[in-house]
C-alpha atoms as a PDB file:
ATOM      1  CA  UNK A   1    -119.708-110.196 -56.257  1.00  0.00           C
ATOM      2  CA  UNK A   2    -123.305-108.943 -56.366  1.00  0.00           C
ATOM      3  CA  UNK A   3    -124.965-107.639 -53.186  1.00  0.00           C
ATOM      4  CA  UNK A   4    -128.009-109.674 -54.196  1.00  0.00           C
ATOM      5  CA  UNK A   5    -128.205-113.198 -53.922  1.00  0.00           C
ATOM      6  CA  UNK A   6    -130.429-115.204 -56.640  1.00  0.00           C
ATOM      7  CA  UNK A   7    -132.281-118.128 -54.735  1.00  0.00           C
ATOM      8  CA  UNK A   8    -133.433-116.170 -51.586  1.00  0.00           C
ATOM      9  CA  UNK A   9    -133.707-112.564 -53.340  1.00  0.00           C
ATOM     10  CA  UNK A  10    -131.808-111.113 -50.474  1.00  0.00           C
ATOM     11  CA  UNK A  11    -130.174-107.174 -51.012  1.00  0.00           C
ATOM     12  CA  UNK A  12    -127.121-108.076 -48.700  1.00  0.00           C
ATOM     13  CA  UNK A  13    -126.844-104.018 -48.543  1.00  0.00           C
ATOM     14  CA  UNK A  14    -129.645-103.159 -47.770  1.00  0.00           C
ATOM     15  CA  UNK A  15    -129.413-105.776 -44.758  1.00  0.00           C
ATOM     16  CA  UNK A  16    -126.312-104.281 -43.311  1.00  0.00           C
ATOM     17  CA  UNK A  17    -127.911-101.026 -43.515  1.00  0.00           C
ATOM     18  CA  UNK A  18    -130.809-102.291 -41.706  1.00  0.00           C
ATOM     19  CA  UNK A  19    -128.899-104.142 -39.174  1.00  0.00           C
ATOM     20  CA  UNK A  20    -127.486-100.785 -38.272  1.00  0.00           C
ATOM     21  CA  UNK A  21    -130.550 -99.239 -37.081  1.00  0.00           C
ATOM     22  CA  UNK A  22    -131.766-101.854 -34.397  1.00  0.00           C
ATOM     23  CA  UNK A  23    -131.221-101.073 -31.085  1.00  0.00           C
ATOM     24  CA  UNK A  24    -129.177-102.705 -28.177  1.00  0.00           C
ATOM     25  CA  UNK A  25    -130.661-105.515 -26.216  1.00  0.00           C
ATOM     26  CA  UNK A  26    -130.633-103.642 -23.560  1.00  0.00           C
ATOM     27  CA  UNK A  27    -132.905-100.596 -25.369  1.00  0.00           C
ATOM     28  CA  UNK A  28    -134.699-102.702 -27.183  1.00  0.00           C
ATOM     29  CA  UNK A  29    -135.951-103.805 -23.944  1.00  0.00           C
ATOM     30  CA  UNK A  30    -136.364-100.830 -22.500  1.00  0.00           C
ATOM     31  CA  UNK A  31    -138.733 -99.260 -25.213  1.00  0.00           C
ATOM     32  CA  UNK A  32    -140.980-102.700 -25.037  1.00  0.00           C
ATOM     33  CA  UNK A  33    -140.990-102.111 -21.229  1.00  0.00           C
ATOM     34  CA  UNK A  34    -142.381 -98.529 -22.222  1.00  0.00           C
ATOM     35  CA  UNK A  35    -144.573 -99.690 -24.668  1.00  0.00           C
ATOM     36  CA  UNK A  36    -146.215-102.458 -22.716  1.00  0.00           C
ATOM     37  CA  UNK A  37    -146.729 -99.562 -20.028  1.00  0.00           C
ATOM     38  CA  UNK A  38    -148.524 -97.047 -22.127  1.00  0.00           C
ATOM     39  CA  UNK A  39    -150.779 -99.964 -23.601  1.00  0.00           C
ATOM     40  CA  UNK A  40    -152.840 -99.820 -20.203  1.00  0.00           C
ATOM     41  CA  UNK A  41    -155.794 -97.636 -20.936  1.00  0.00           C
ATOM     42  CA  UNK A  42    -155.389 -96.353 -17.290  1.00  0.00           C
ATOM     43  CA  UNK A  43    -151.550 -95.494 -17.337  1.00  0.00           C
ATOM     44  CA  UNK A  44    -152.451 -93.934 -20.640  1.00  0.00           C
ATOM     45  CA  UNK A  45    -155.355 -91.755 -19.429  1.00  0.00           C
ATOM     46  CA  UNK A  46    -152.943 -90.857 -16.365  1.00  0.00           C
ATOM     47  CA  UNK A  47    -150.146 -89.480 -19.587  1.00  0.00           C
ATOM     48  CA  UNK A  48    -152.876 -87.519 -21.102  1.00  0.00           C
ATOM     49  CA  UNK A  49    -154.028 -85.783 -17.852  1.00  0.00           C
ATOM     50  CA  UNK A  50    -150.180 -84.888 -17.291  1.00  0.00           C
ATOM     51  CA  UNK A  51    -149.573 -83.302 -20.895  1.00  0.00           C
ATOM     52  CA  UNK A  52    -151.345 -79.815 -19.844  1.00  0.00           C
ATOM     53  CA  UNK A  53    -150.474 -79.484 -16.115  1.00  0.00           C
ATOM     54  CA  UNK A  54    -148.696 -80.910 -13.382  1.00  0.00           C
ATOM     55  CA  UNK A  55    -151.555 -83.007 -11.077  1.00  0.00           C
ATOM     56  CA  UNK A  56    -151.527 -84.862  -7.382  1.00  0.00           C
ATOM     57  CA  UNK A  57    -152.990 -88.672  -7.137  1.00  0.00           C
ATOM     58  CA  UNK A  58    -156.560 -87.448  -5.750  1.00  0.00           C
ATOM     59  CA  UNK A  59    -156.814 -85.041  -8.859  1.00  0.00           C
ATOM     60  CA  UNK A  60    -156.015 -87.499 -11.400  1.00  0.00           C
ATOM     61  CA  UNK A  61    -158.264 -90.256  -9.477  1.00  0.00           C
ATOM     62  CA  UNK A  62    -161.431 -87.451  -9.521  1.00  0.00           C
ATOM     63  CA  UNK A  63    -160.657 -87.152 -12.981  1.00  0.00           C
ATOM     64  CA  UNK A  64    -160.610 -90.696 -14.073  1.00  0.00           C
ATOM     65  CA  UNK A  65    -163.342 -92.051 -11.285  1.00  0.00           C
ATOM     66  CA  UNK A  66    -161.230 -94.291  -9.697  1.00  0.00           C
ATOM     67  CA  UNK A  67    -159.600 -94.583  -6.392  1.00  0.00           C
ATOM     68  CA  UNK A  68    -156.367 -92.886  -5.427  1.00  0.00           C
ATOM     69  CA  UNK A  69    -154.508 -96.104  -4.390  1.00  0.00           C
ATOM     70  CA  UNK A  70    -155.526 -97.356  -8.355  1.00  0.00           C
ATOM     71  CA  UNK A  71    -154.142 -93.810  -9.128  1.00  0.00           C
ATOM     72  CA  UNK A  72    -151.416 -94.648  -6.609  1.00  0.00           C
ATOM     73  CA  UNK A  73    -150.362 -97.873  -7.983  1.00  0.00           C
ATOM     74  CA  UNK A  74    -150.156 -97.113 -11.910  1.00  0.00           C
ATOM     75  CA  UNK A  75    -147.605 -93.861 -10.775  1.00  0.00           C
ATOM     76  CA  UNK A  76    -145.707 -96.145  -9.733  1.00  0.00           C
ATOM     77  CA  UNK A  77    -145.060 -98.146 -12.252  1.00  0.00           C
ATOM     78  CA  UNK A  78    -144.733 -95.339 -14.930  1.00  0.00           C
ATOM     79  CA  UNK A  79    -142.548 -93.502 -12.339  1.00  0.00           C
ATOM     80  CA  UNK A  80    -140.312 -96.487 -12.205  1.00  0.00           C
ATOM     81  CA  UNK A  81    -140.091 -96.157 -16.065  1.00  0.00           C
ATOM     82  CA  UNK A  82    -139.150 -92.840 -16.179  1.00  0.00           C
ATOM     83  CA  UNK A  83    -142.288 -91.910 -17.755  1.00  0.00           C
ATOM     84  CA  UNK A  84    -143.641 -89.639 -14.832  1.00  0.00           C
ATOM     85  CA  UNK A  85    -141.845 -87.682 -12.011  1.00  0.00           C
ATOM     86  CA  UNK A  86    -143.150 -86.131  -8.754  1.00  0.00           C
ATOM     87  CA  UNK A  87    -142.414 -83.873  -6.101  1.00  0.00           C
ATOM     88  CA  UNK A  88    -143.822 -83.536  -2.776  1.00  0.00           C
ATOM     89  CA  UNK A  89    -145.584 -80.625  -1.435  1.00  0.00           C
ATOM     90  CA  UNK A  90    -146.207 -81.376   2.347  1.00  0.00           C
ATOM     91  CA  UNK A  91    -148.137 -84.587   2.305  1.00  0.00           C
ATOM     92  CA  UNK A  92    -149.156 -84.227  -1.799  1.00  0.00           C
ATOM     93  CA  UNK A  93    -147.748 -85.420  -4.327  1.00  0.00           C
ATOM     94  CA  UNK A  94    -147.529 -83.722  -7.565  1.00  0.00           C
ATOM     95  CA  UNK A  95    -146.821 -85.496 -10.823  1.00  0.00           C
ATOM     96  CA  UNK A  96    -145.275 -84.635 -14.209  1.00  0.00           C
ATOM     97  CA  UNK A  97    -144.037 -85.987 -17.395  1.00  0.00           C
ATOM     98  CA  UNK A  98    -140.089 -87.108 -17.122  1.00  0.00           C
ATOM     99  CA  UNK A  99    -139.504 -84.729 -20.217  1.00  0.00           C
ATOM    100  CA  UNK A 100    -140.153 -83.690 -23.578  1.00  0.00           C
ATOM    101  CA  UNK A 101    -140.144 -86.541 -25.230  1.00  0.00           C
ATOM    102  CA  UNK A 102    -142.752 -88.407 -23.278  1.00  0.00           C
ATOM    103  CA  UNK A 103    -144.966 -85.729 -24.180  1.00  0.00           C
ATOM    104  CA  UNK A 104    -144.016 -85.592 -28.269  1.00  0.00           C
ATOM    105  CA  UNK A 105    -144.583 -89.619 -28.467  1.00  0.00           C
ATOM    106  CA  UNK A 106    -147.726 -89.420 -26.763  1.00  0.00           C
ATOM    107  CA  UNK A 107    -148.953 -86.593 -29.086  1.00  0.00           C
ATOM    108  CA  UNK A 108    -147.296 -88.306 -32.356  1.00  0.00           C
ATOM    109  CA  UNK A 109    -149.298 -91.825 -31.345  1.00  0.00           C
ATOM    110  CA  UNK A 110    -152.485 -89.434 -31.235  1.00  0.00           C
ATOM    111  CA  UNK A 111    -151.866 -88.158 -34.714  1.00  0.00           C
ATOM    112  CA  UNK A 112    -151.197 -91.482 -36.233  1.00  0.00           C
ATOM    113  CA  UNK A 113    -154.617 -92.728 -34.453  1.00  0.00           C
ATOM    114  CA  UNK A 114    -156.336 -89.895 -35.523  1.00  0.00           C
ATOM    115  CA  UNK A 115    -155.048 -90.667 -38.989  1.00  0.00           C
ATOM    116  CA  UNK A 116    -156.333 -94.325 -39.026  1.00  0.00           C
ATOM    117  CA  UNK A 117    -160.104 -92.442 -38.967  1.00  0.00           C
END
């Protein structure tokens, strides 16, 4: 039996090799929950302040010109996707990337931008 059928030009191998690679639901959902987070220009500014150093709310808001409960408000949200985490220092708040790998796909989307020029 061939792999590839005539009428639809369909590589039935290459298919279930494909079919493989795609995610879980449940990730798959995740990661567009992660995407559709870092496509705010504000959430993504708030990244790209946090790749060189570790920064509290009225920091990043002087930084960006906006107001620390906007500052406040998109933490939040990338804090409850694991994209940011904090630590208190008396009343402050200090943020951070969640790890590594925030800070390699925020640097590899630059590159392929940077490409496109």
């Amino acid at each position: 039996m061939t792999d590839t059928t005539e009428e639809n030009f369909v590589n039935l191998s290459s298919v279930k090799k494909s079919q493989k690679s795609i995610p879980s639901e449940k990730e798959l959902l995740e990661l567009s929950e992660t995407f559709k987070a870092l496509s705010d220009p504000t959430r993504l500014k708030i990244i790209c302040a946090l790749l060189k150093s570790e920064l509290c709310v009225g920091d990043i808001a002087l930084m960006l010109q906006v107001s620390d409960s906007l500052v406040s408000h998109q933490l939040r949200i990338l804090r409850n996707l694991k994209l940011v985490i904090f630590r208190k220092v008396g009343k402050a708040s200090y943020y951070s990337l969640d790890d590594e790998h925030i800070n390699r796909l925020i640097k590899e989307g630059l590159l392929h931008v940077r490409d496109l020029d």
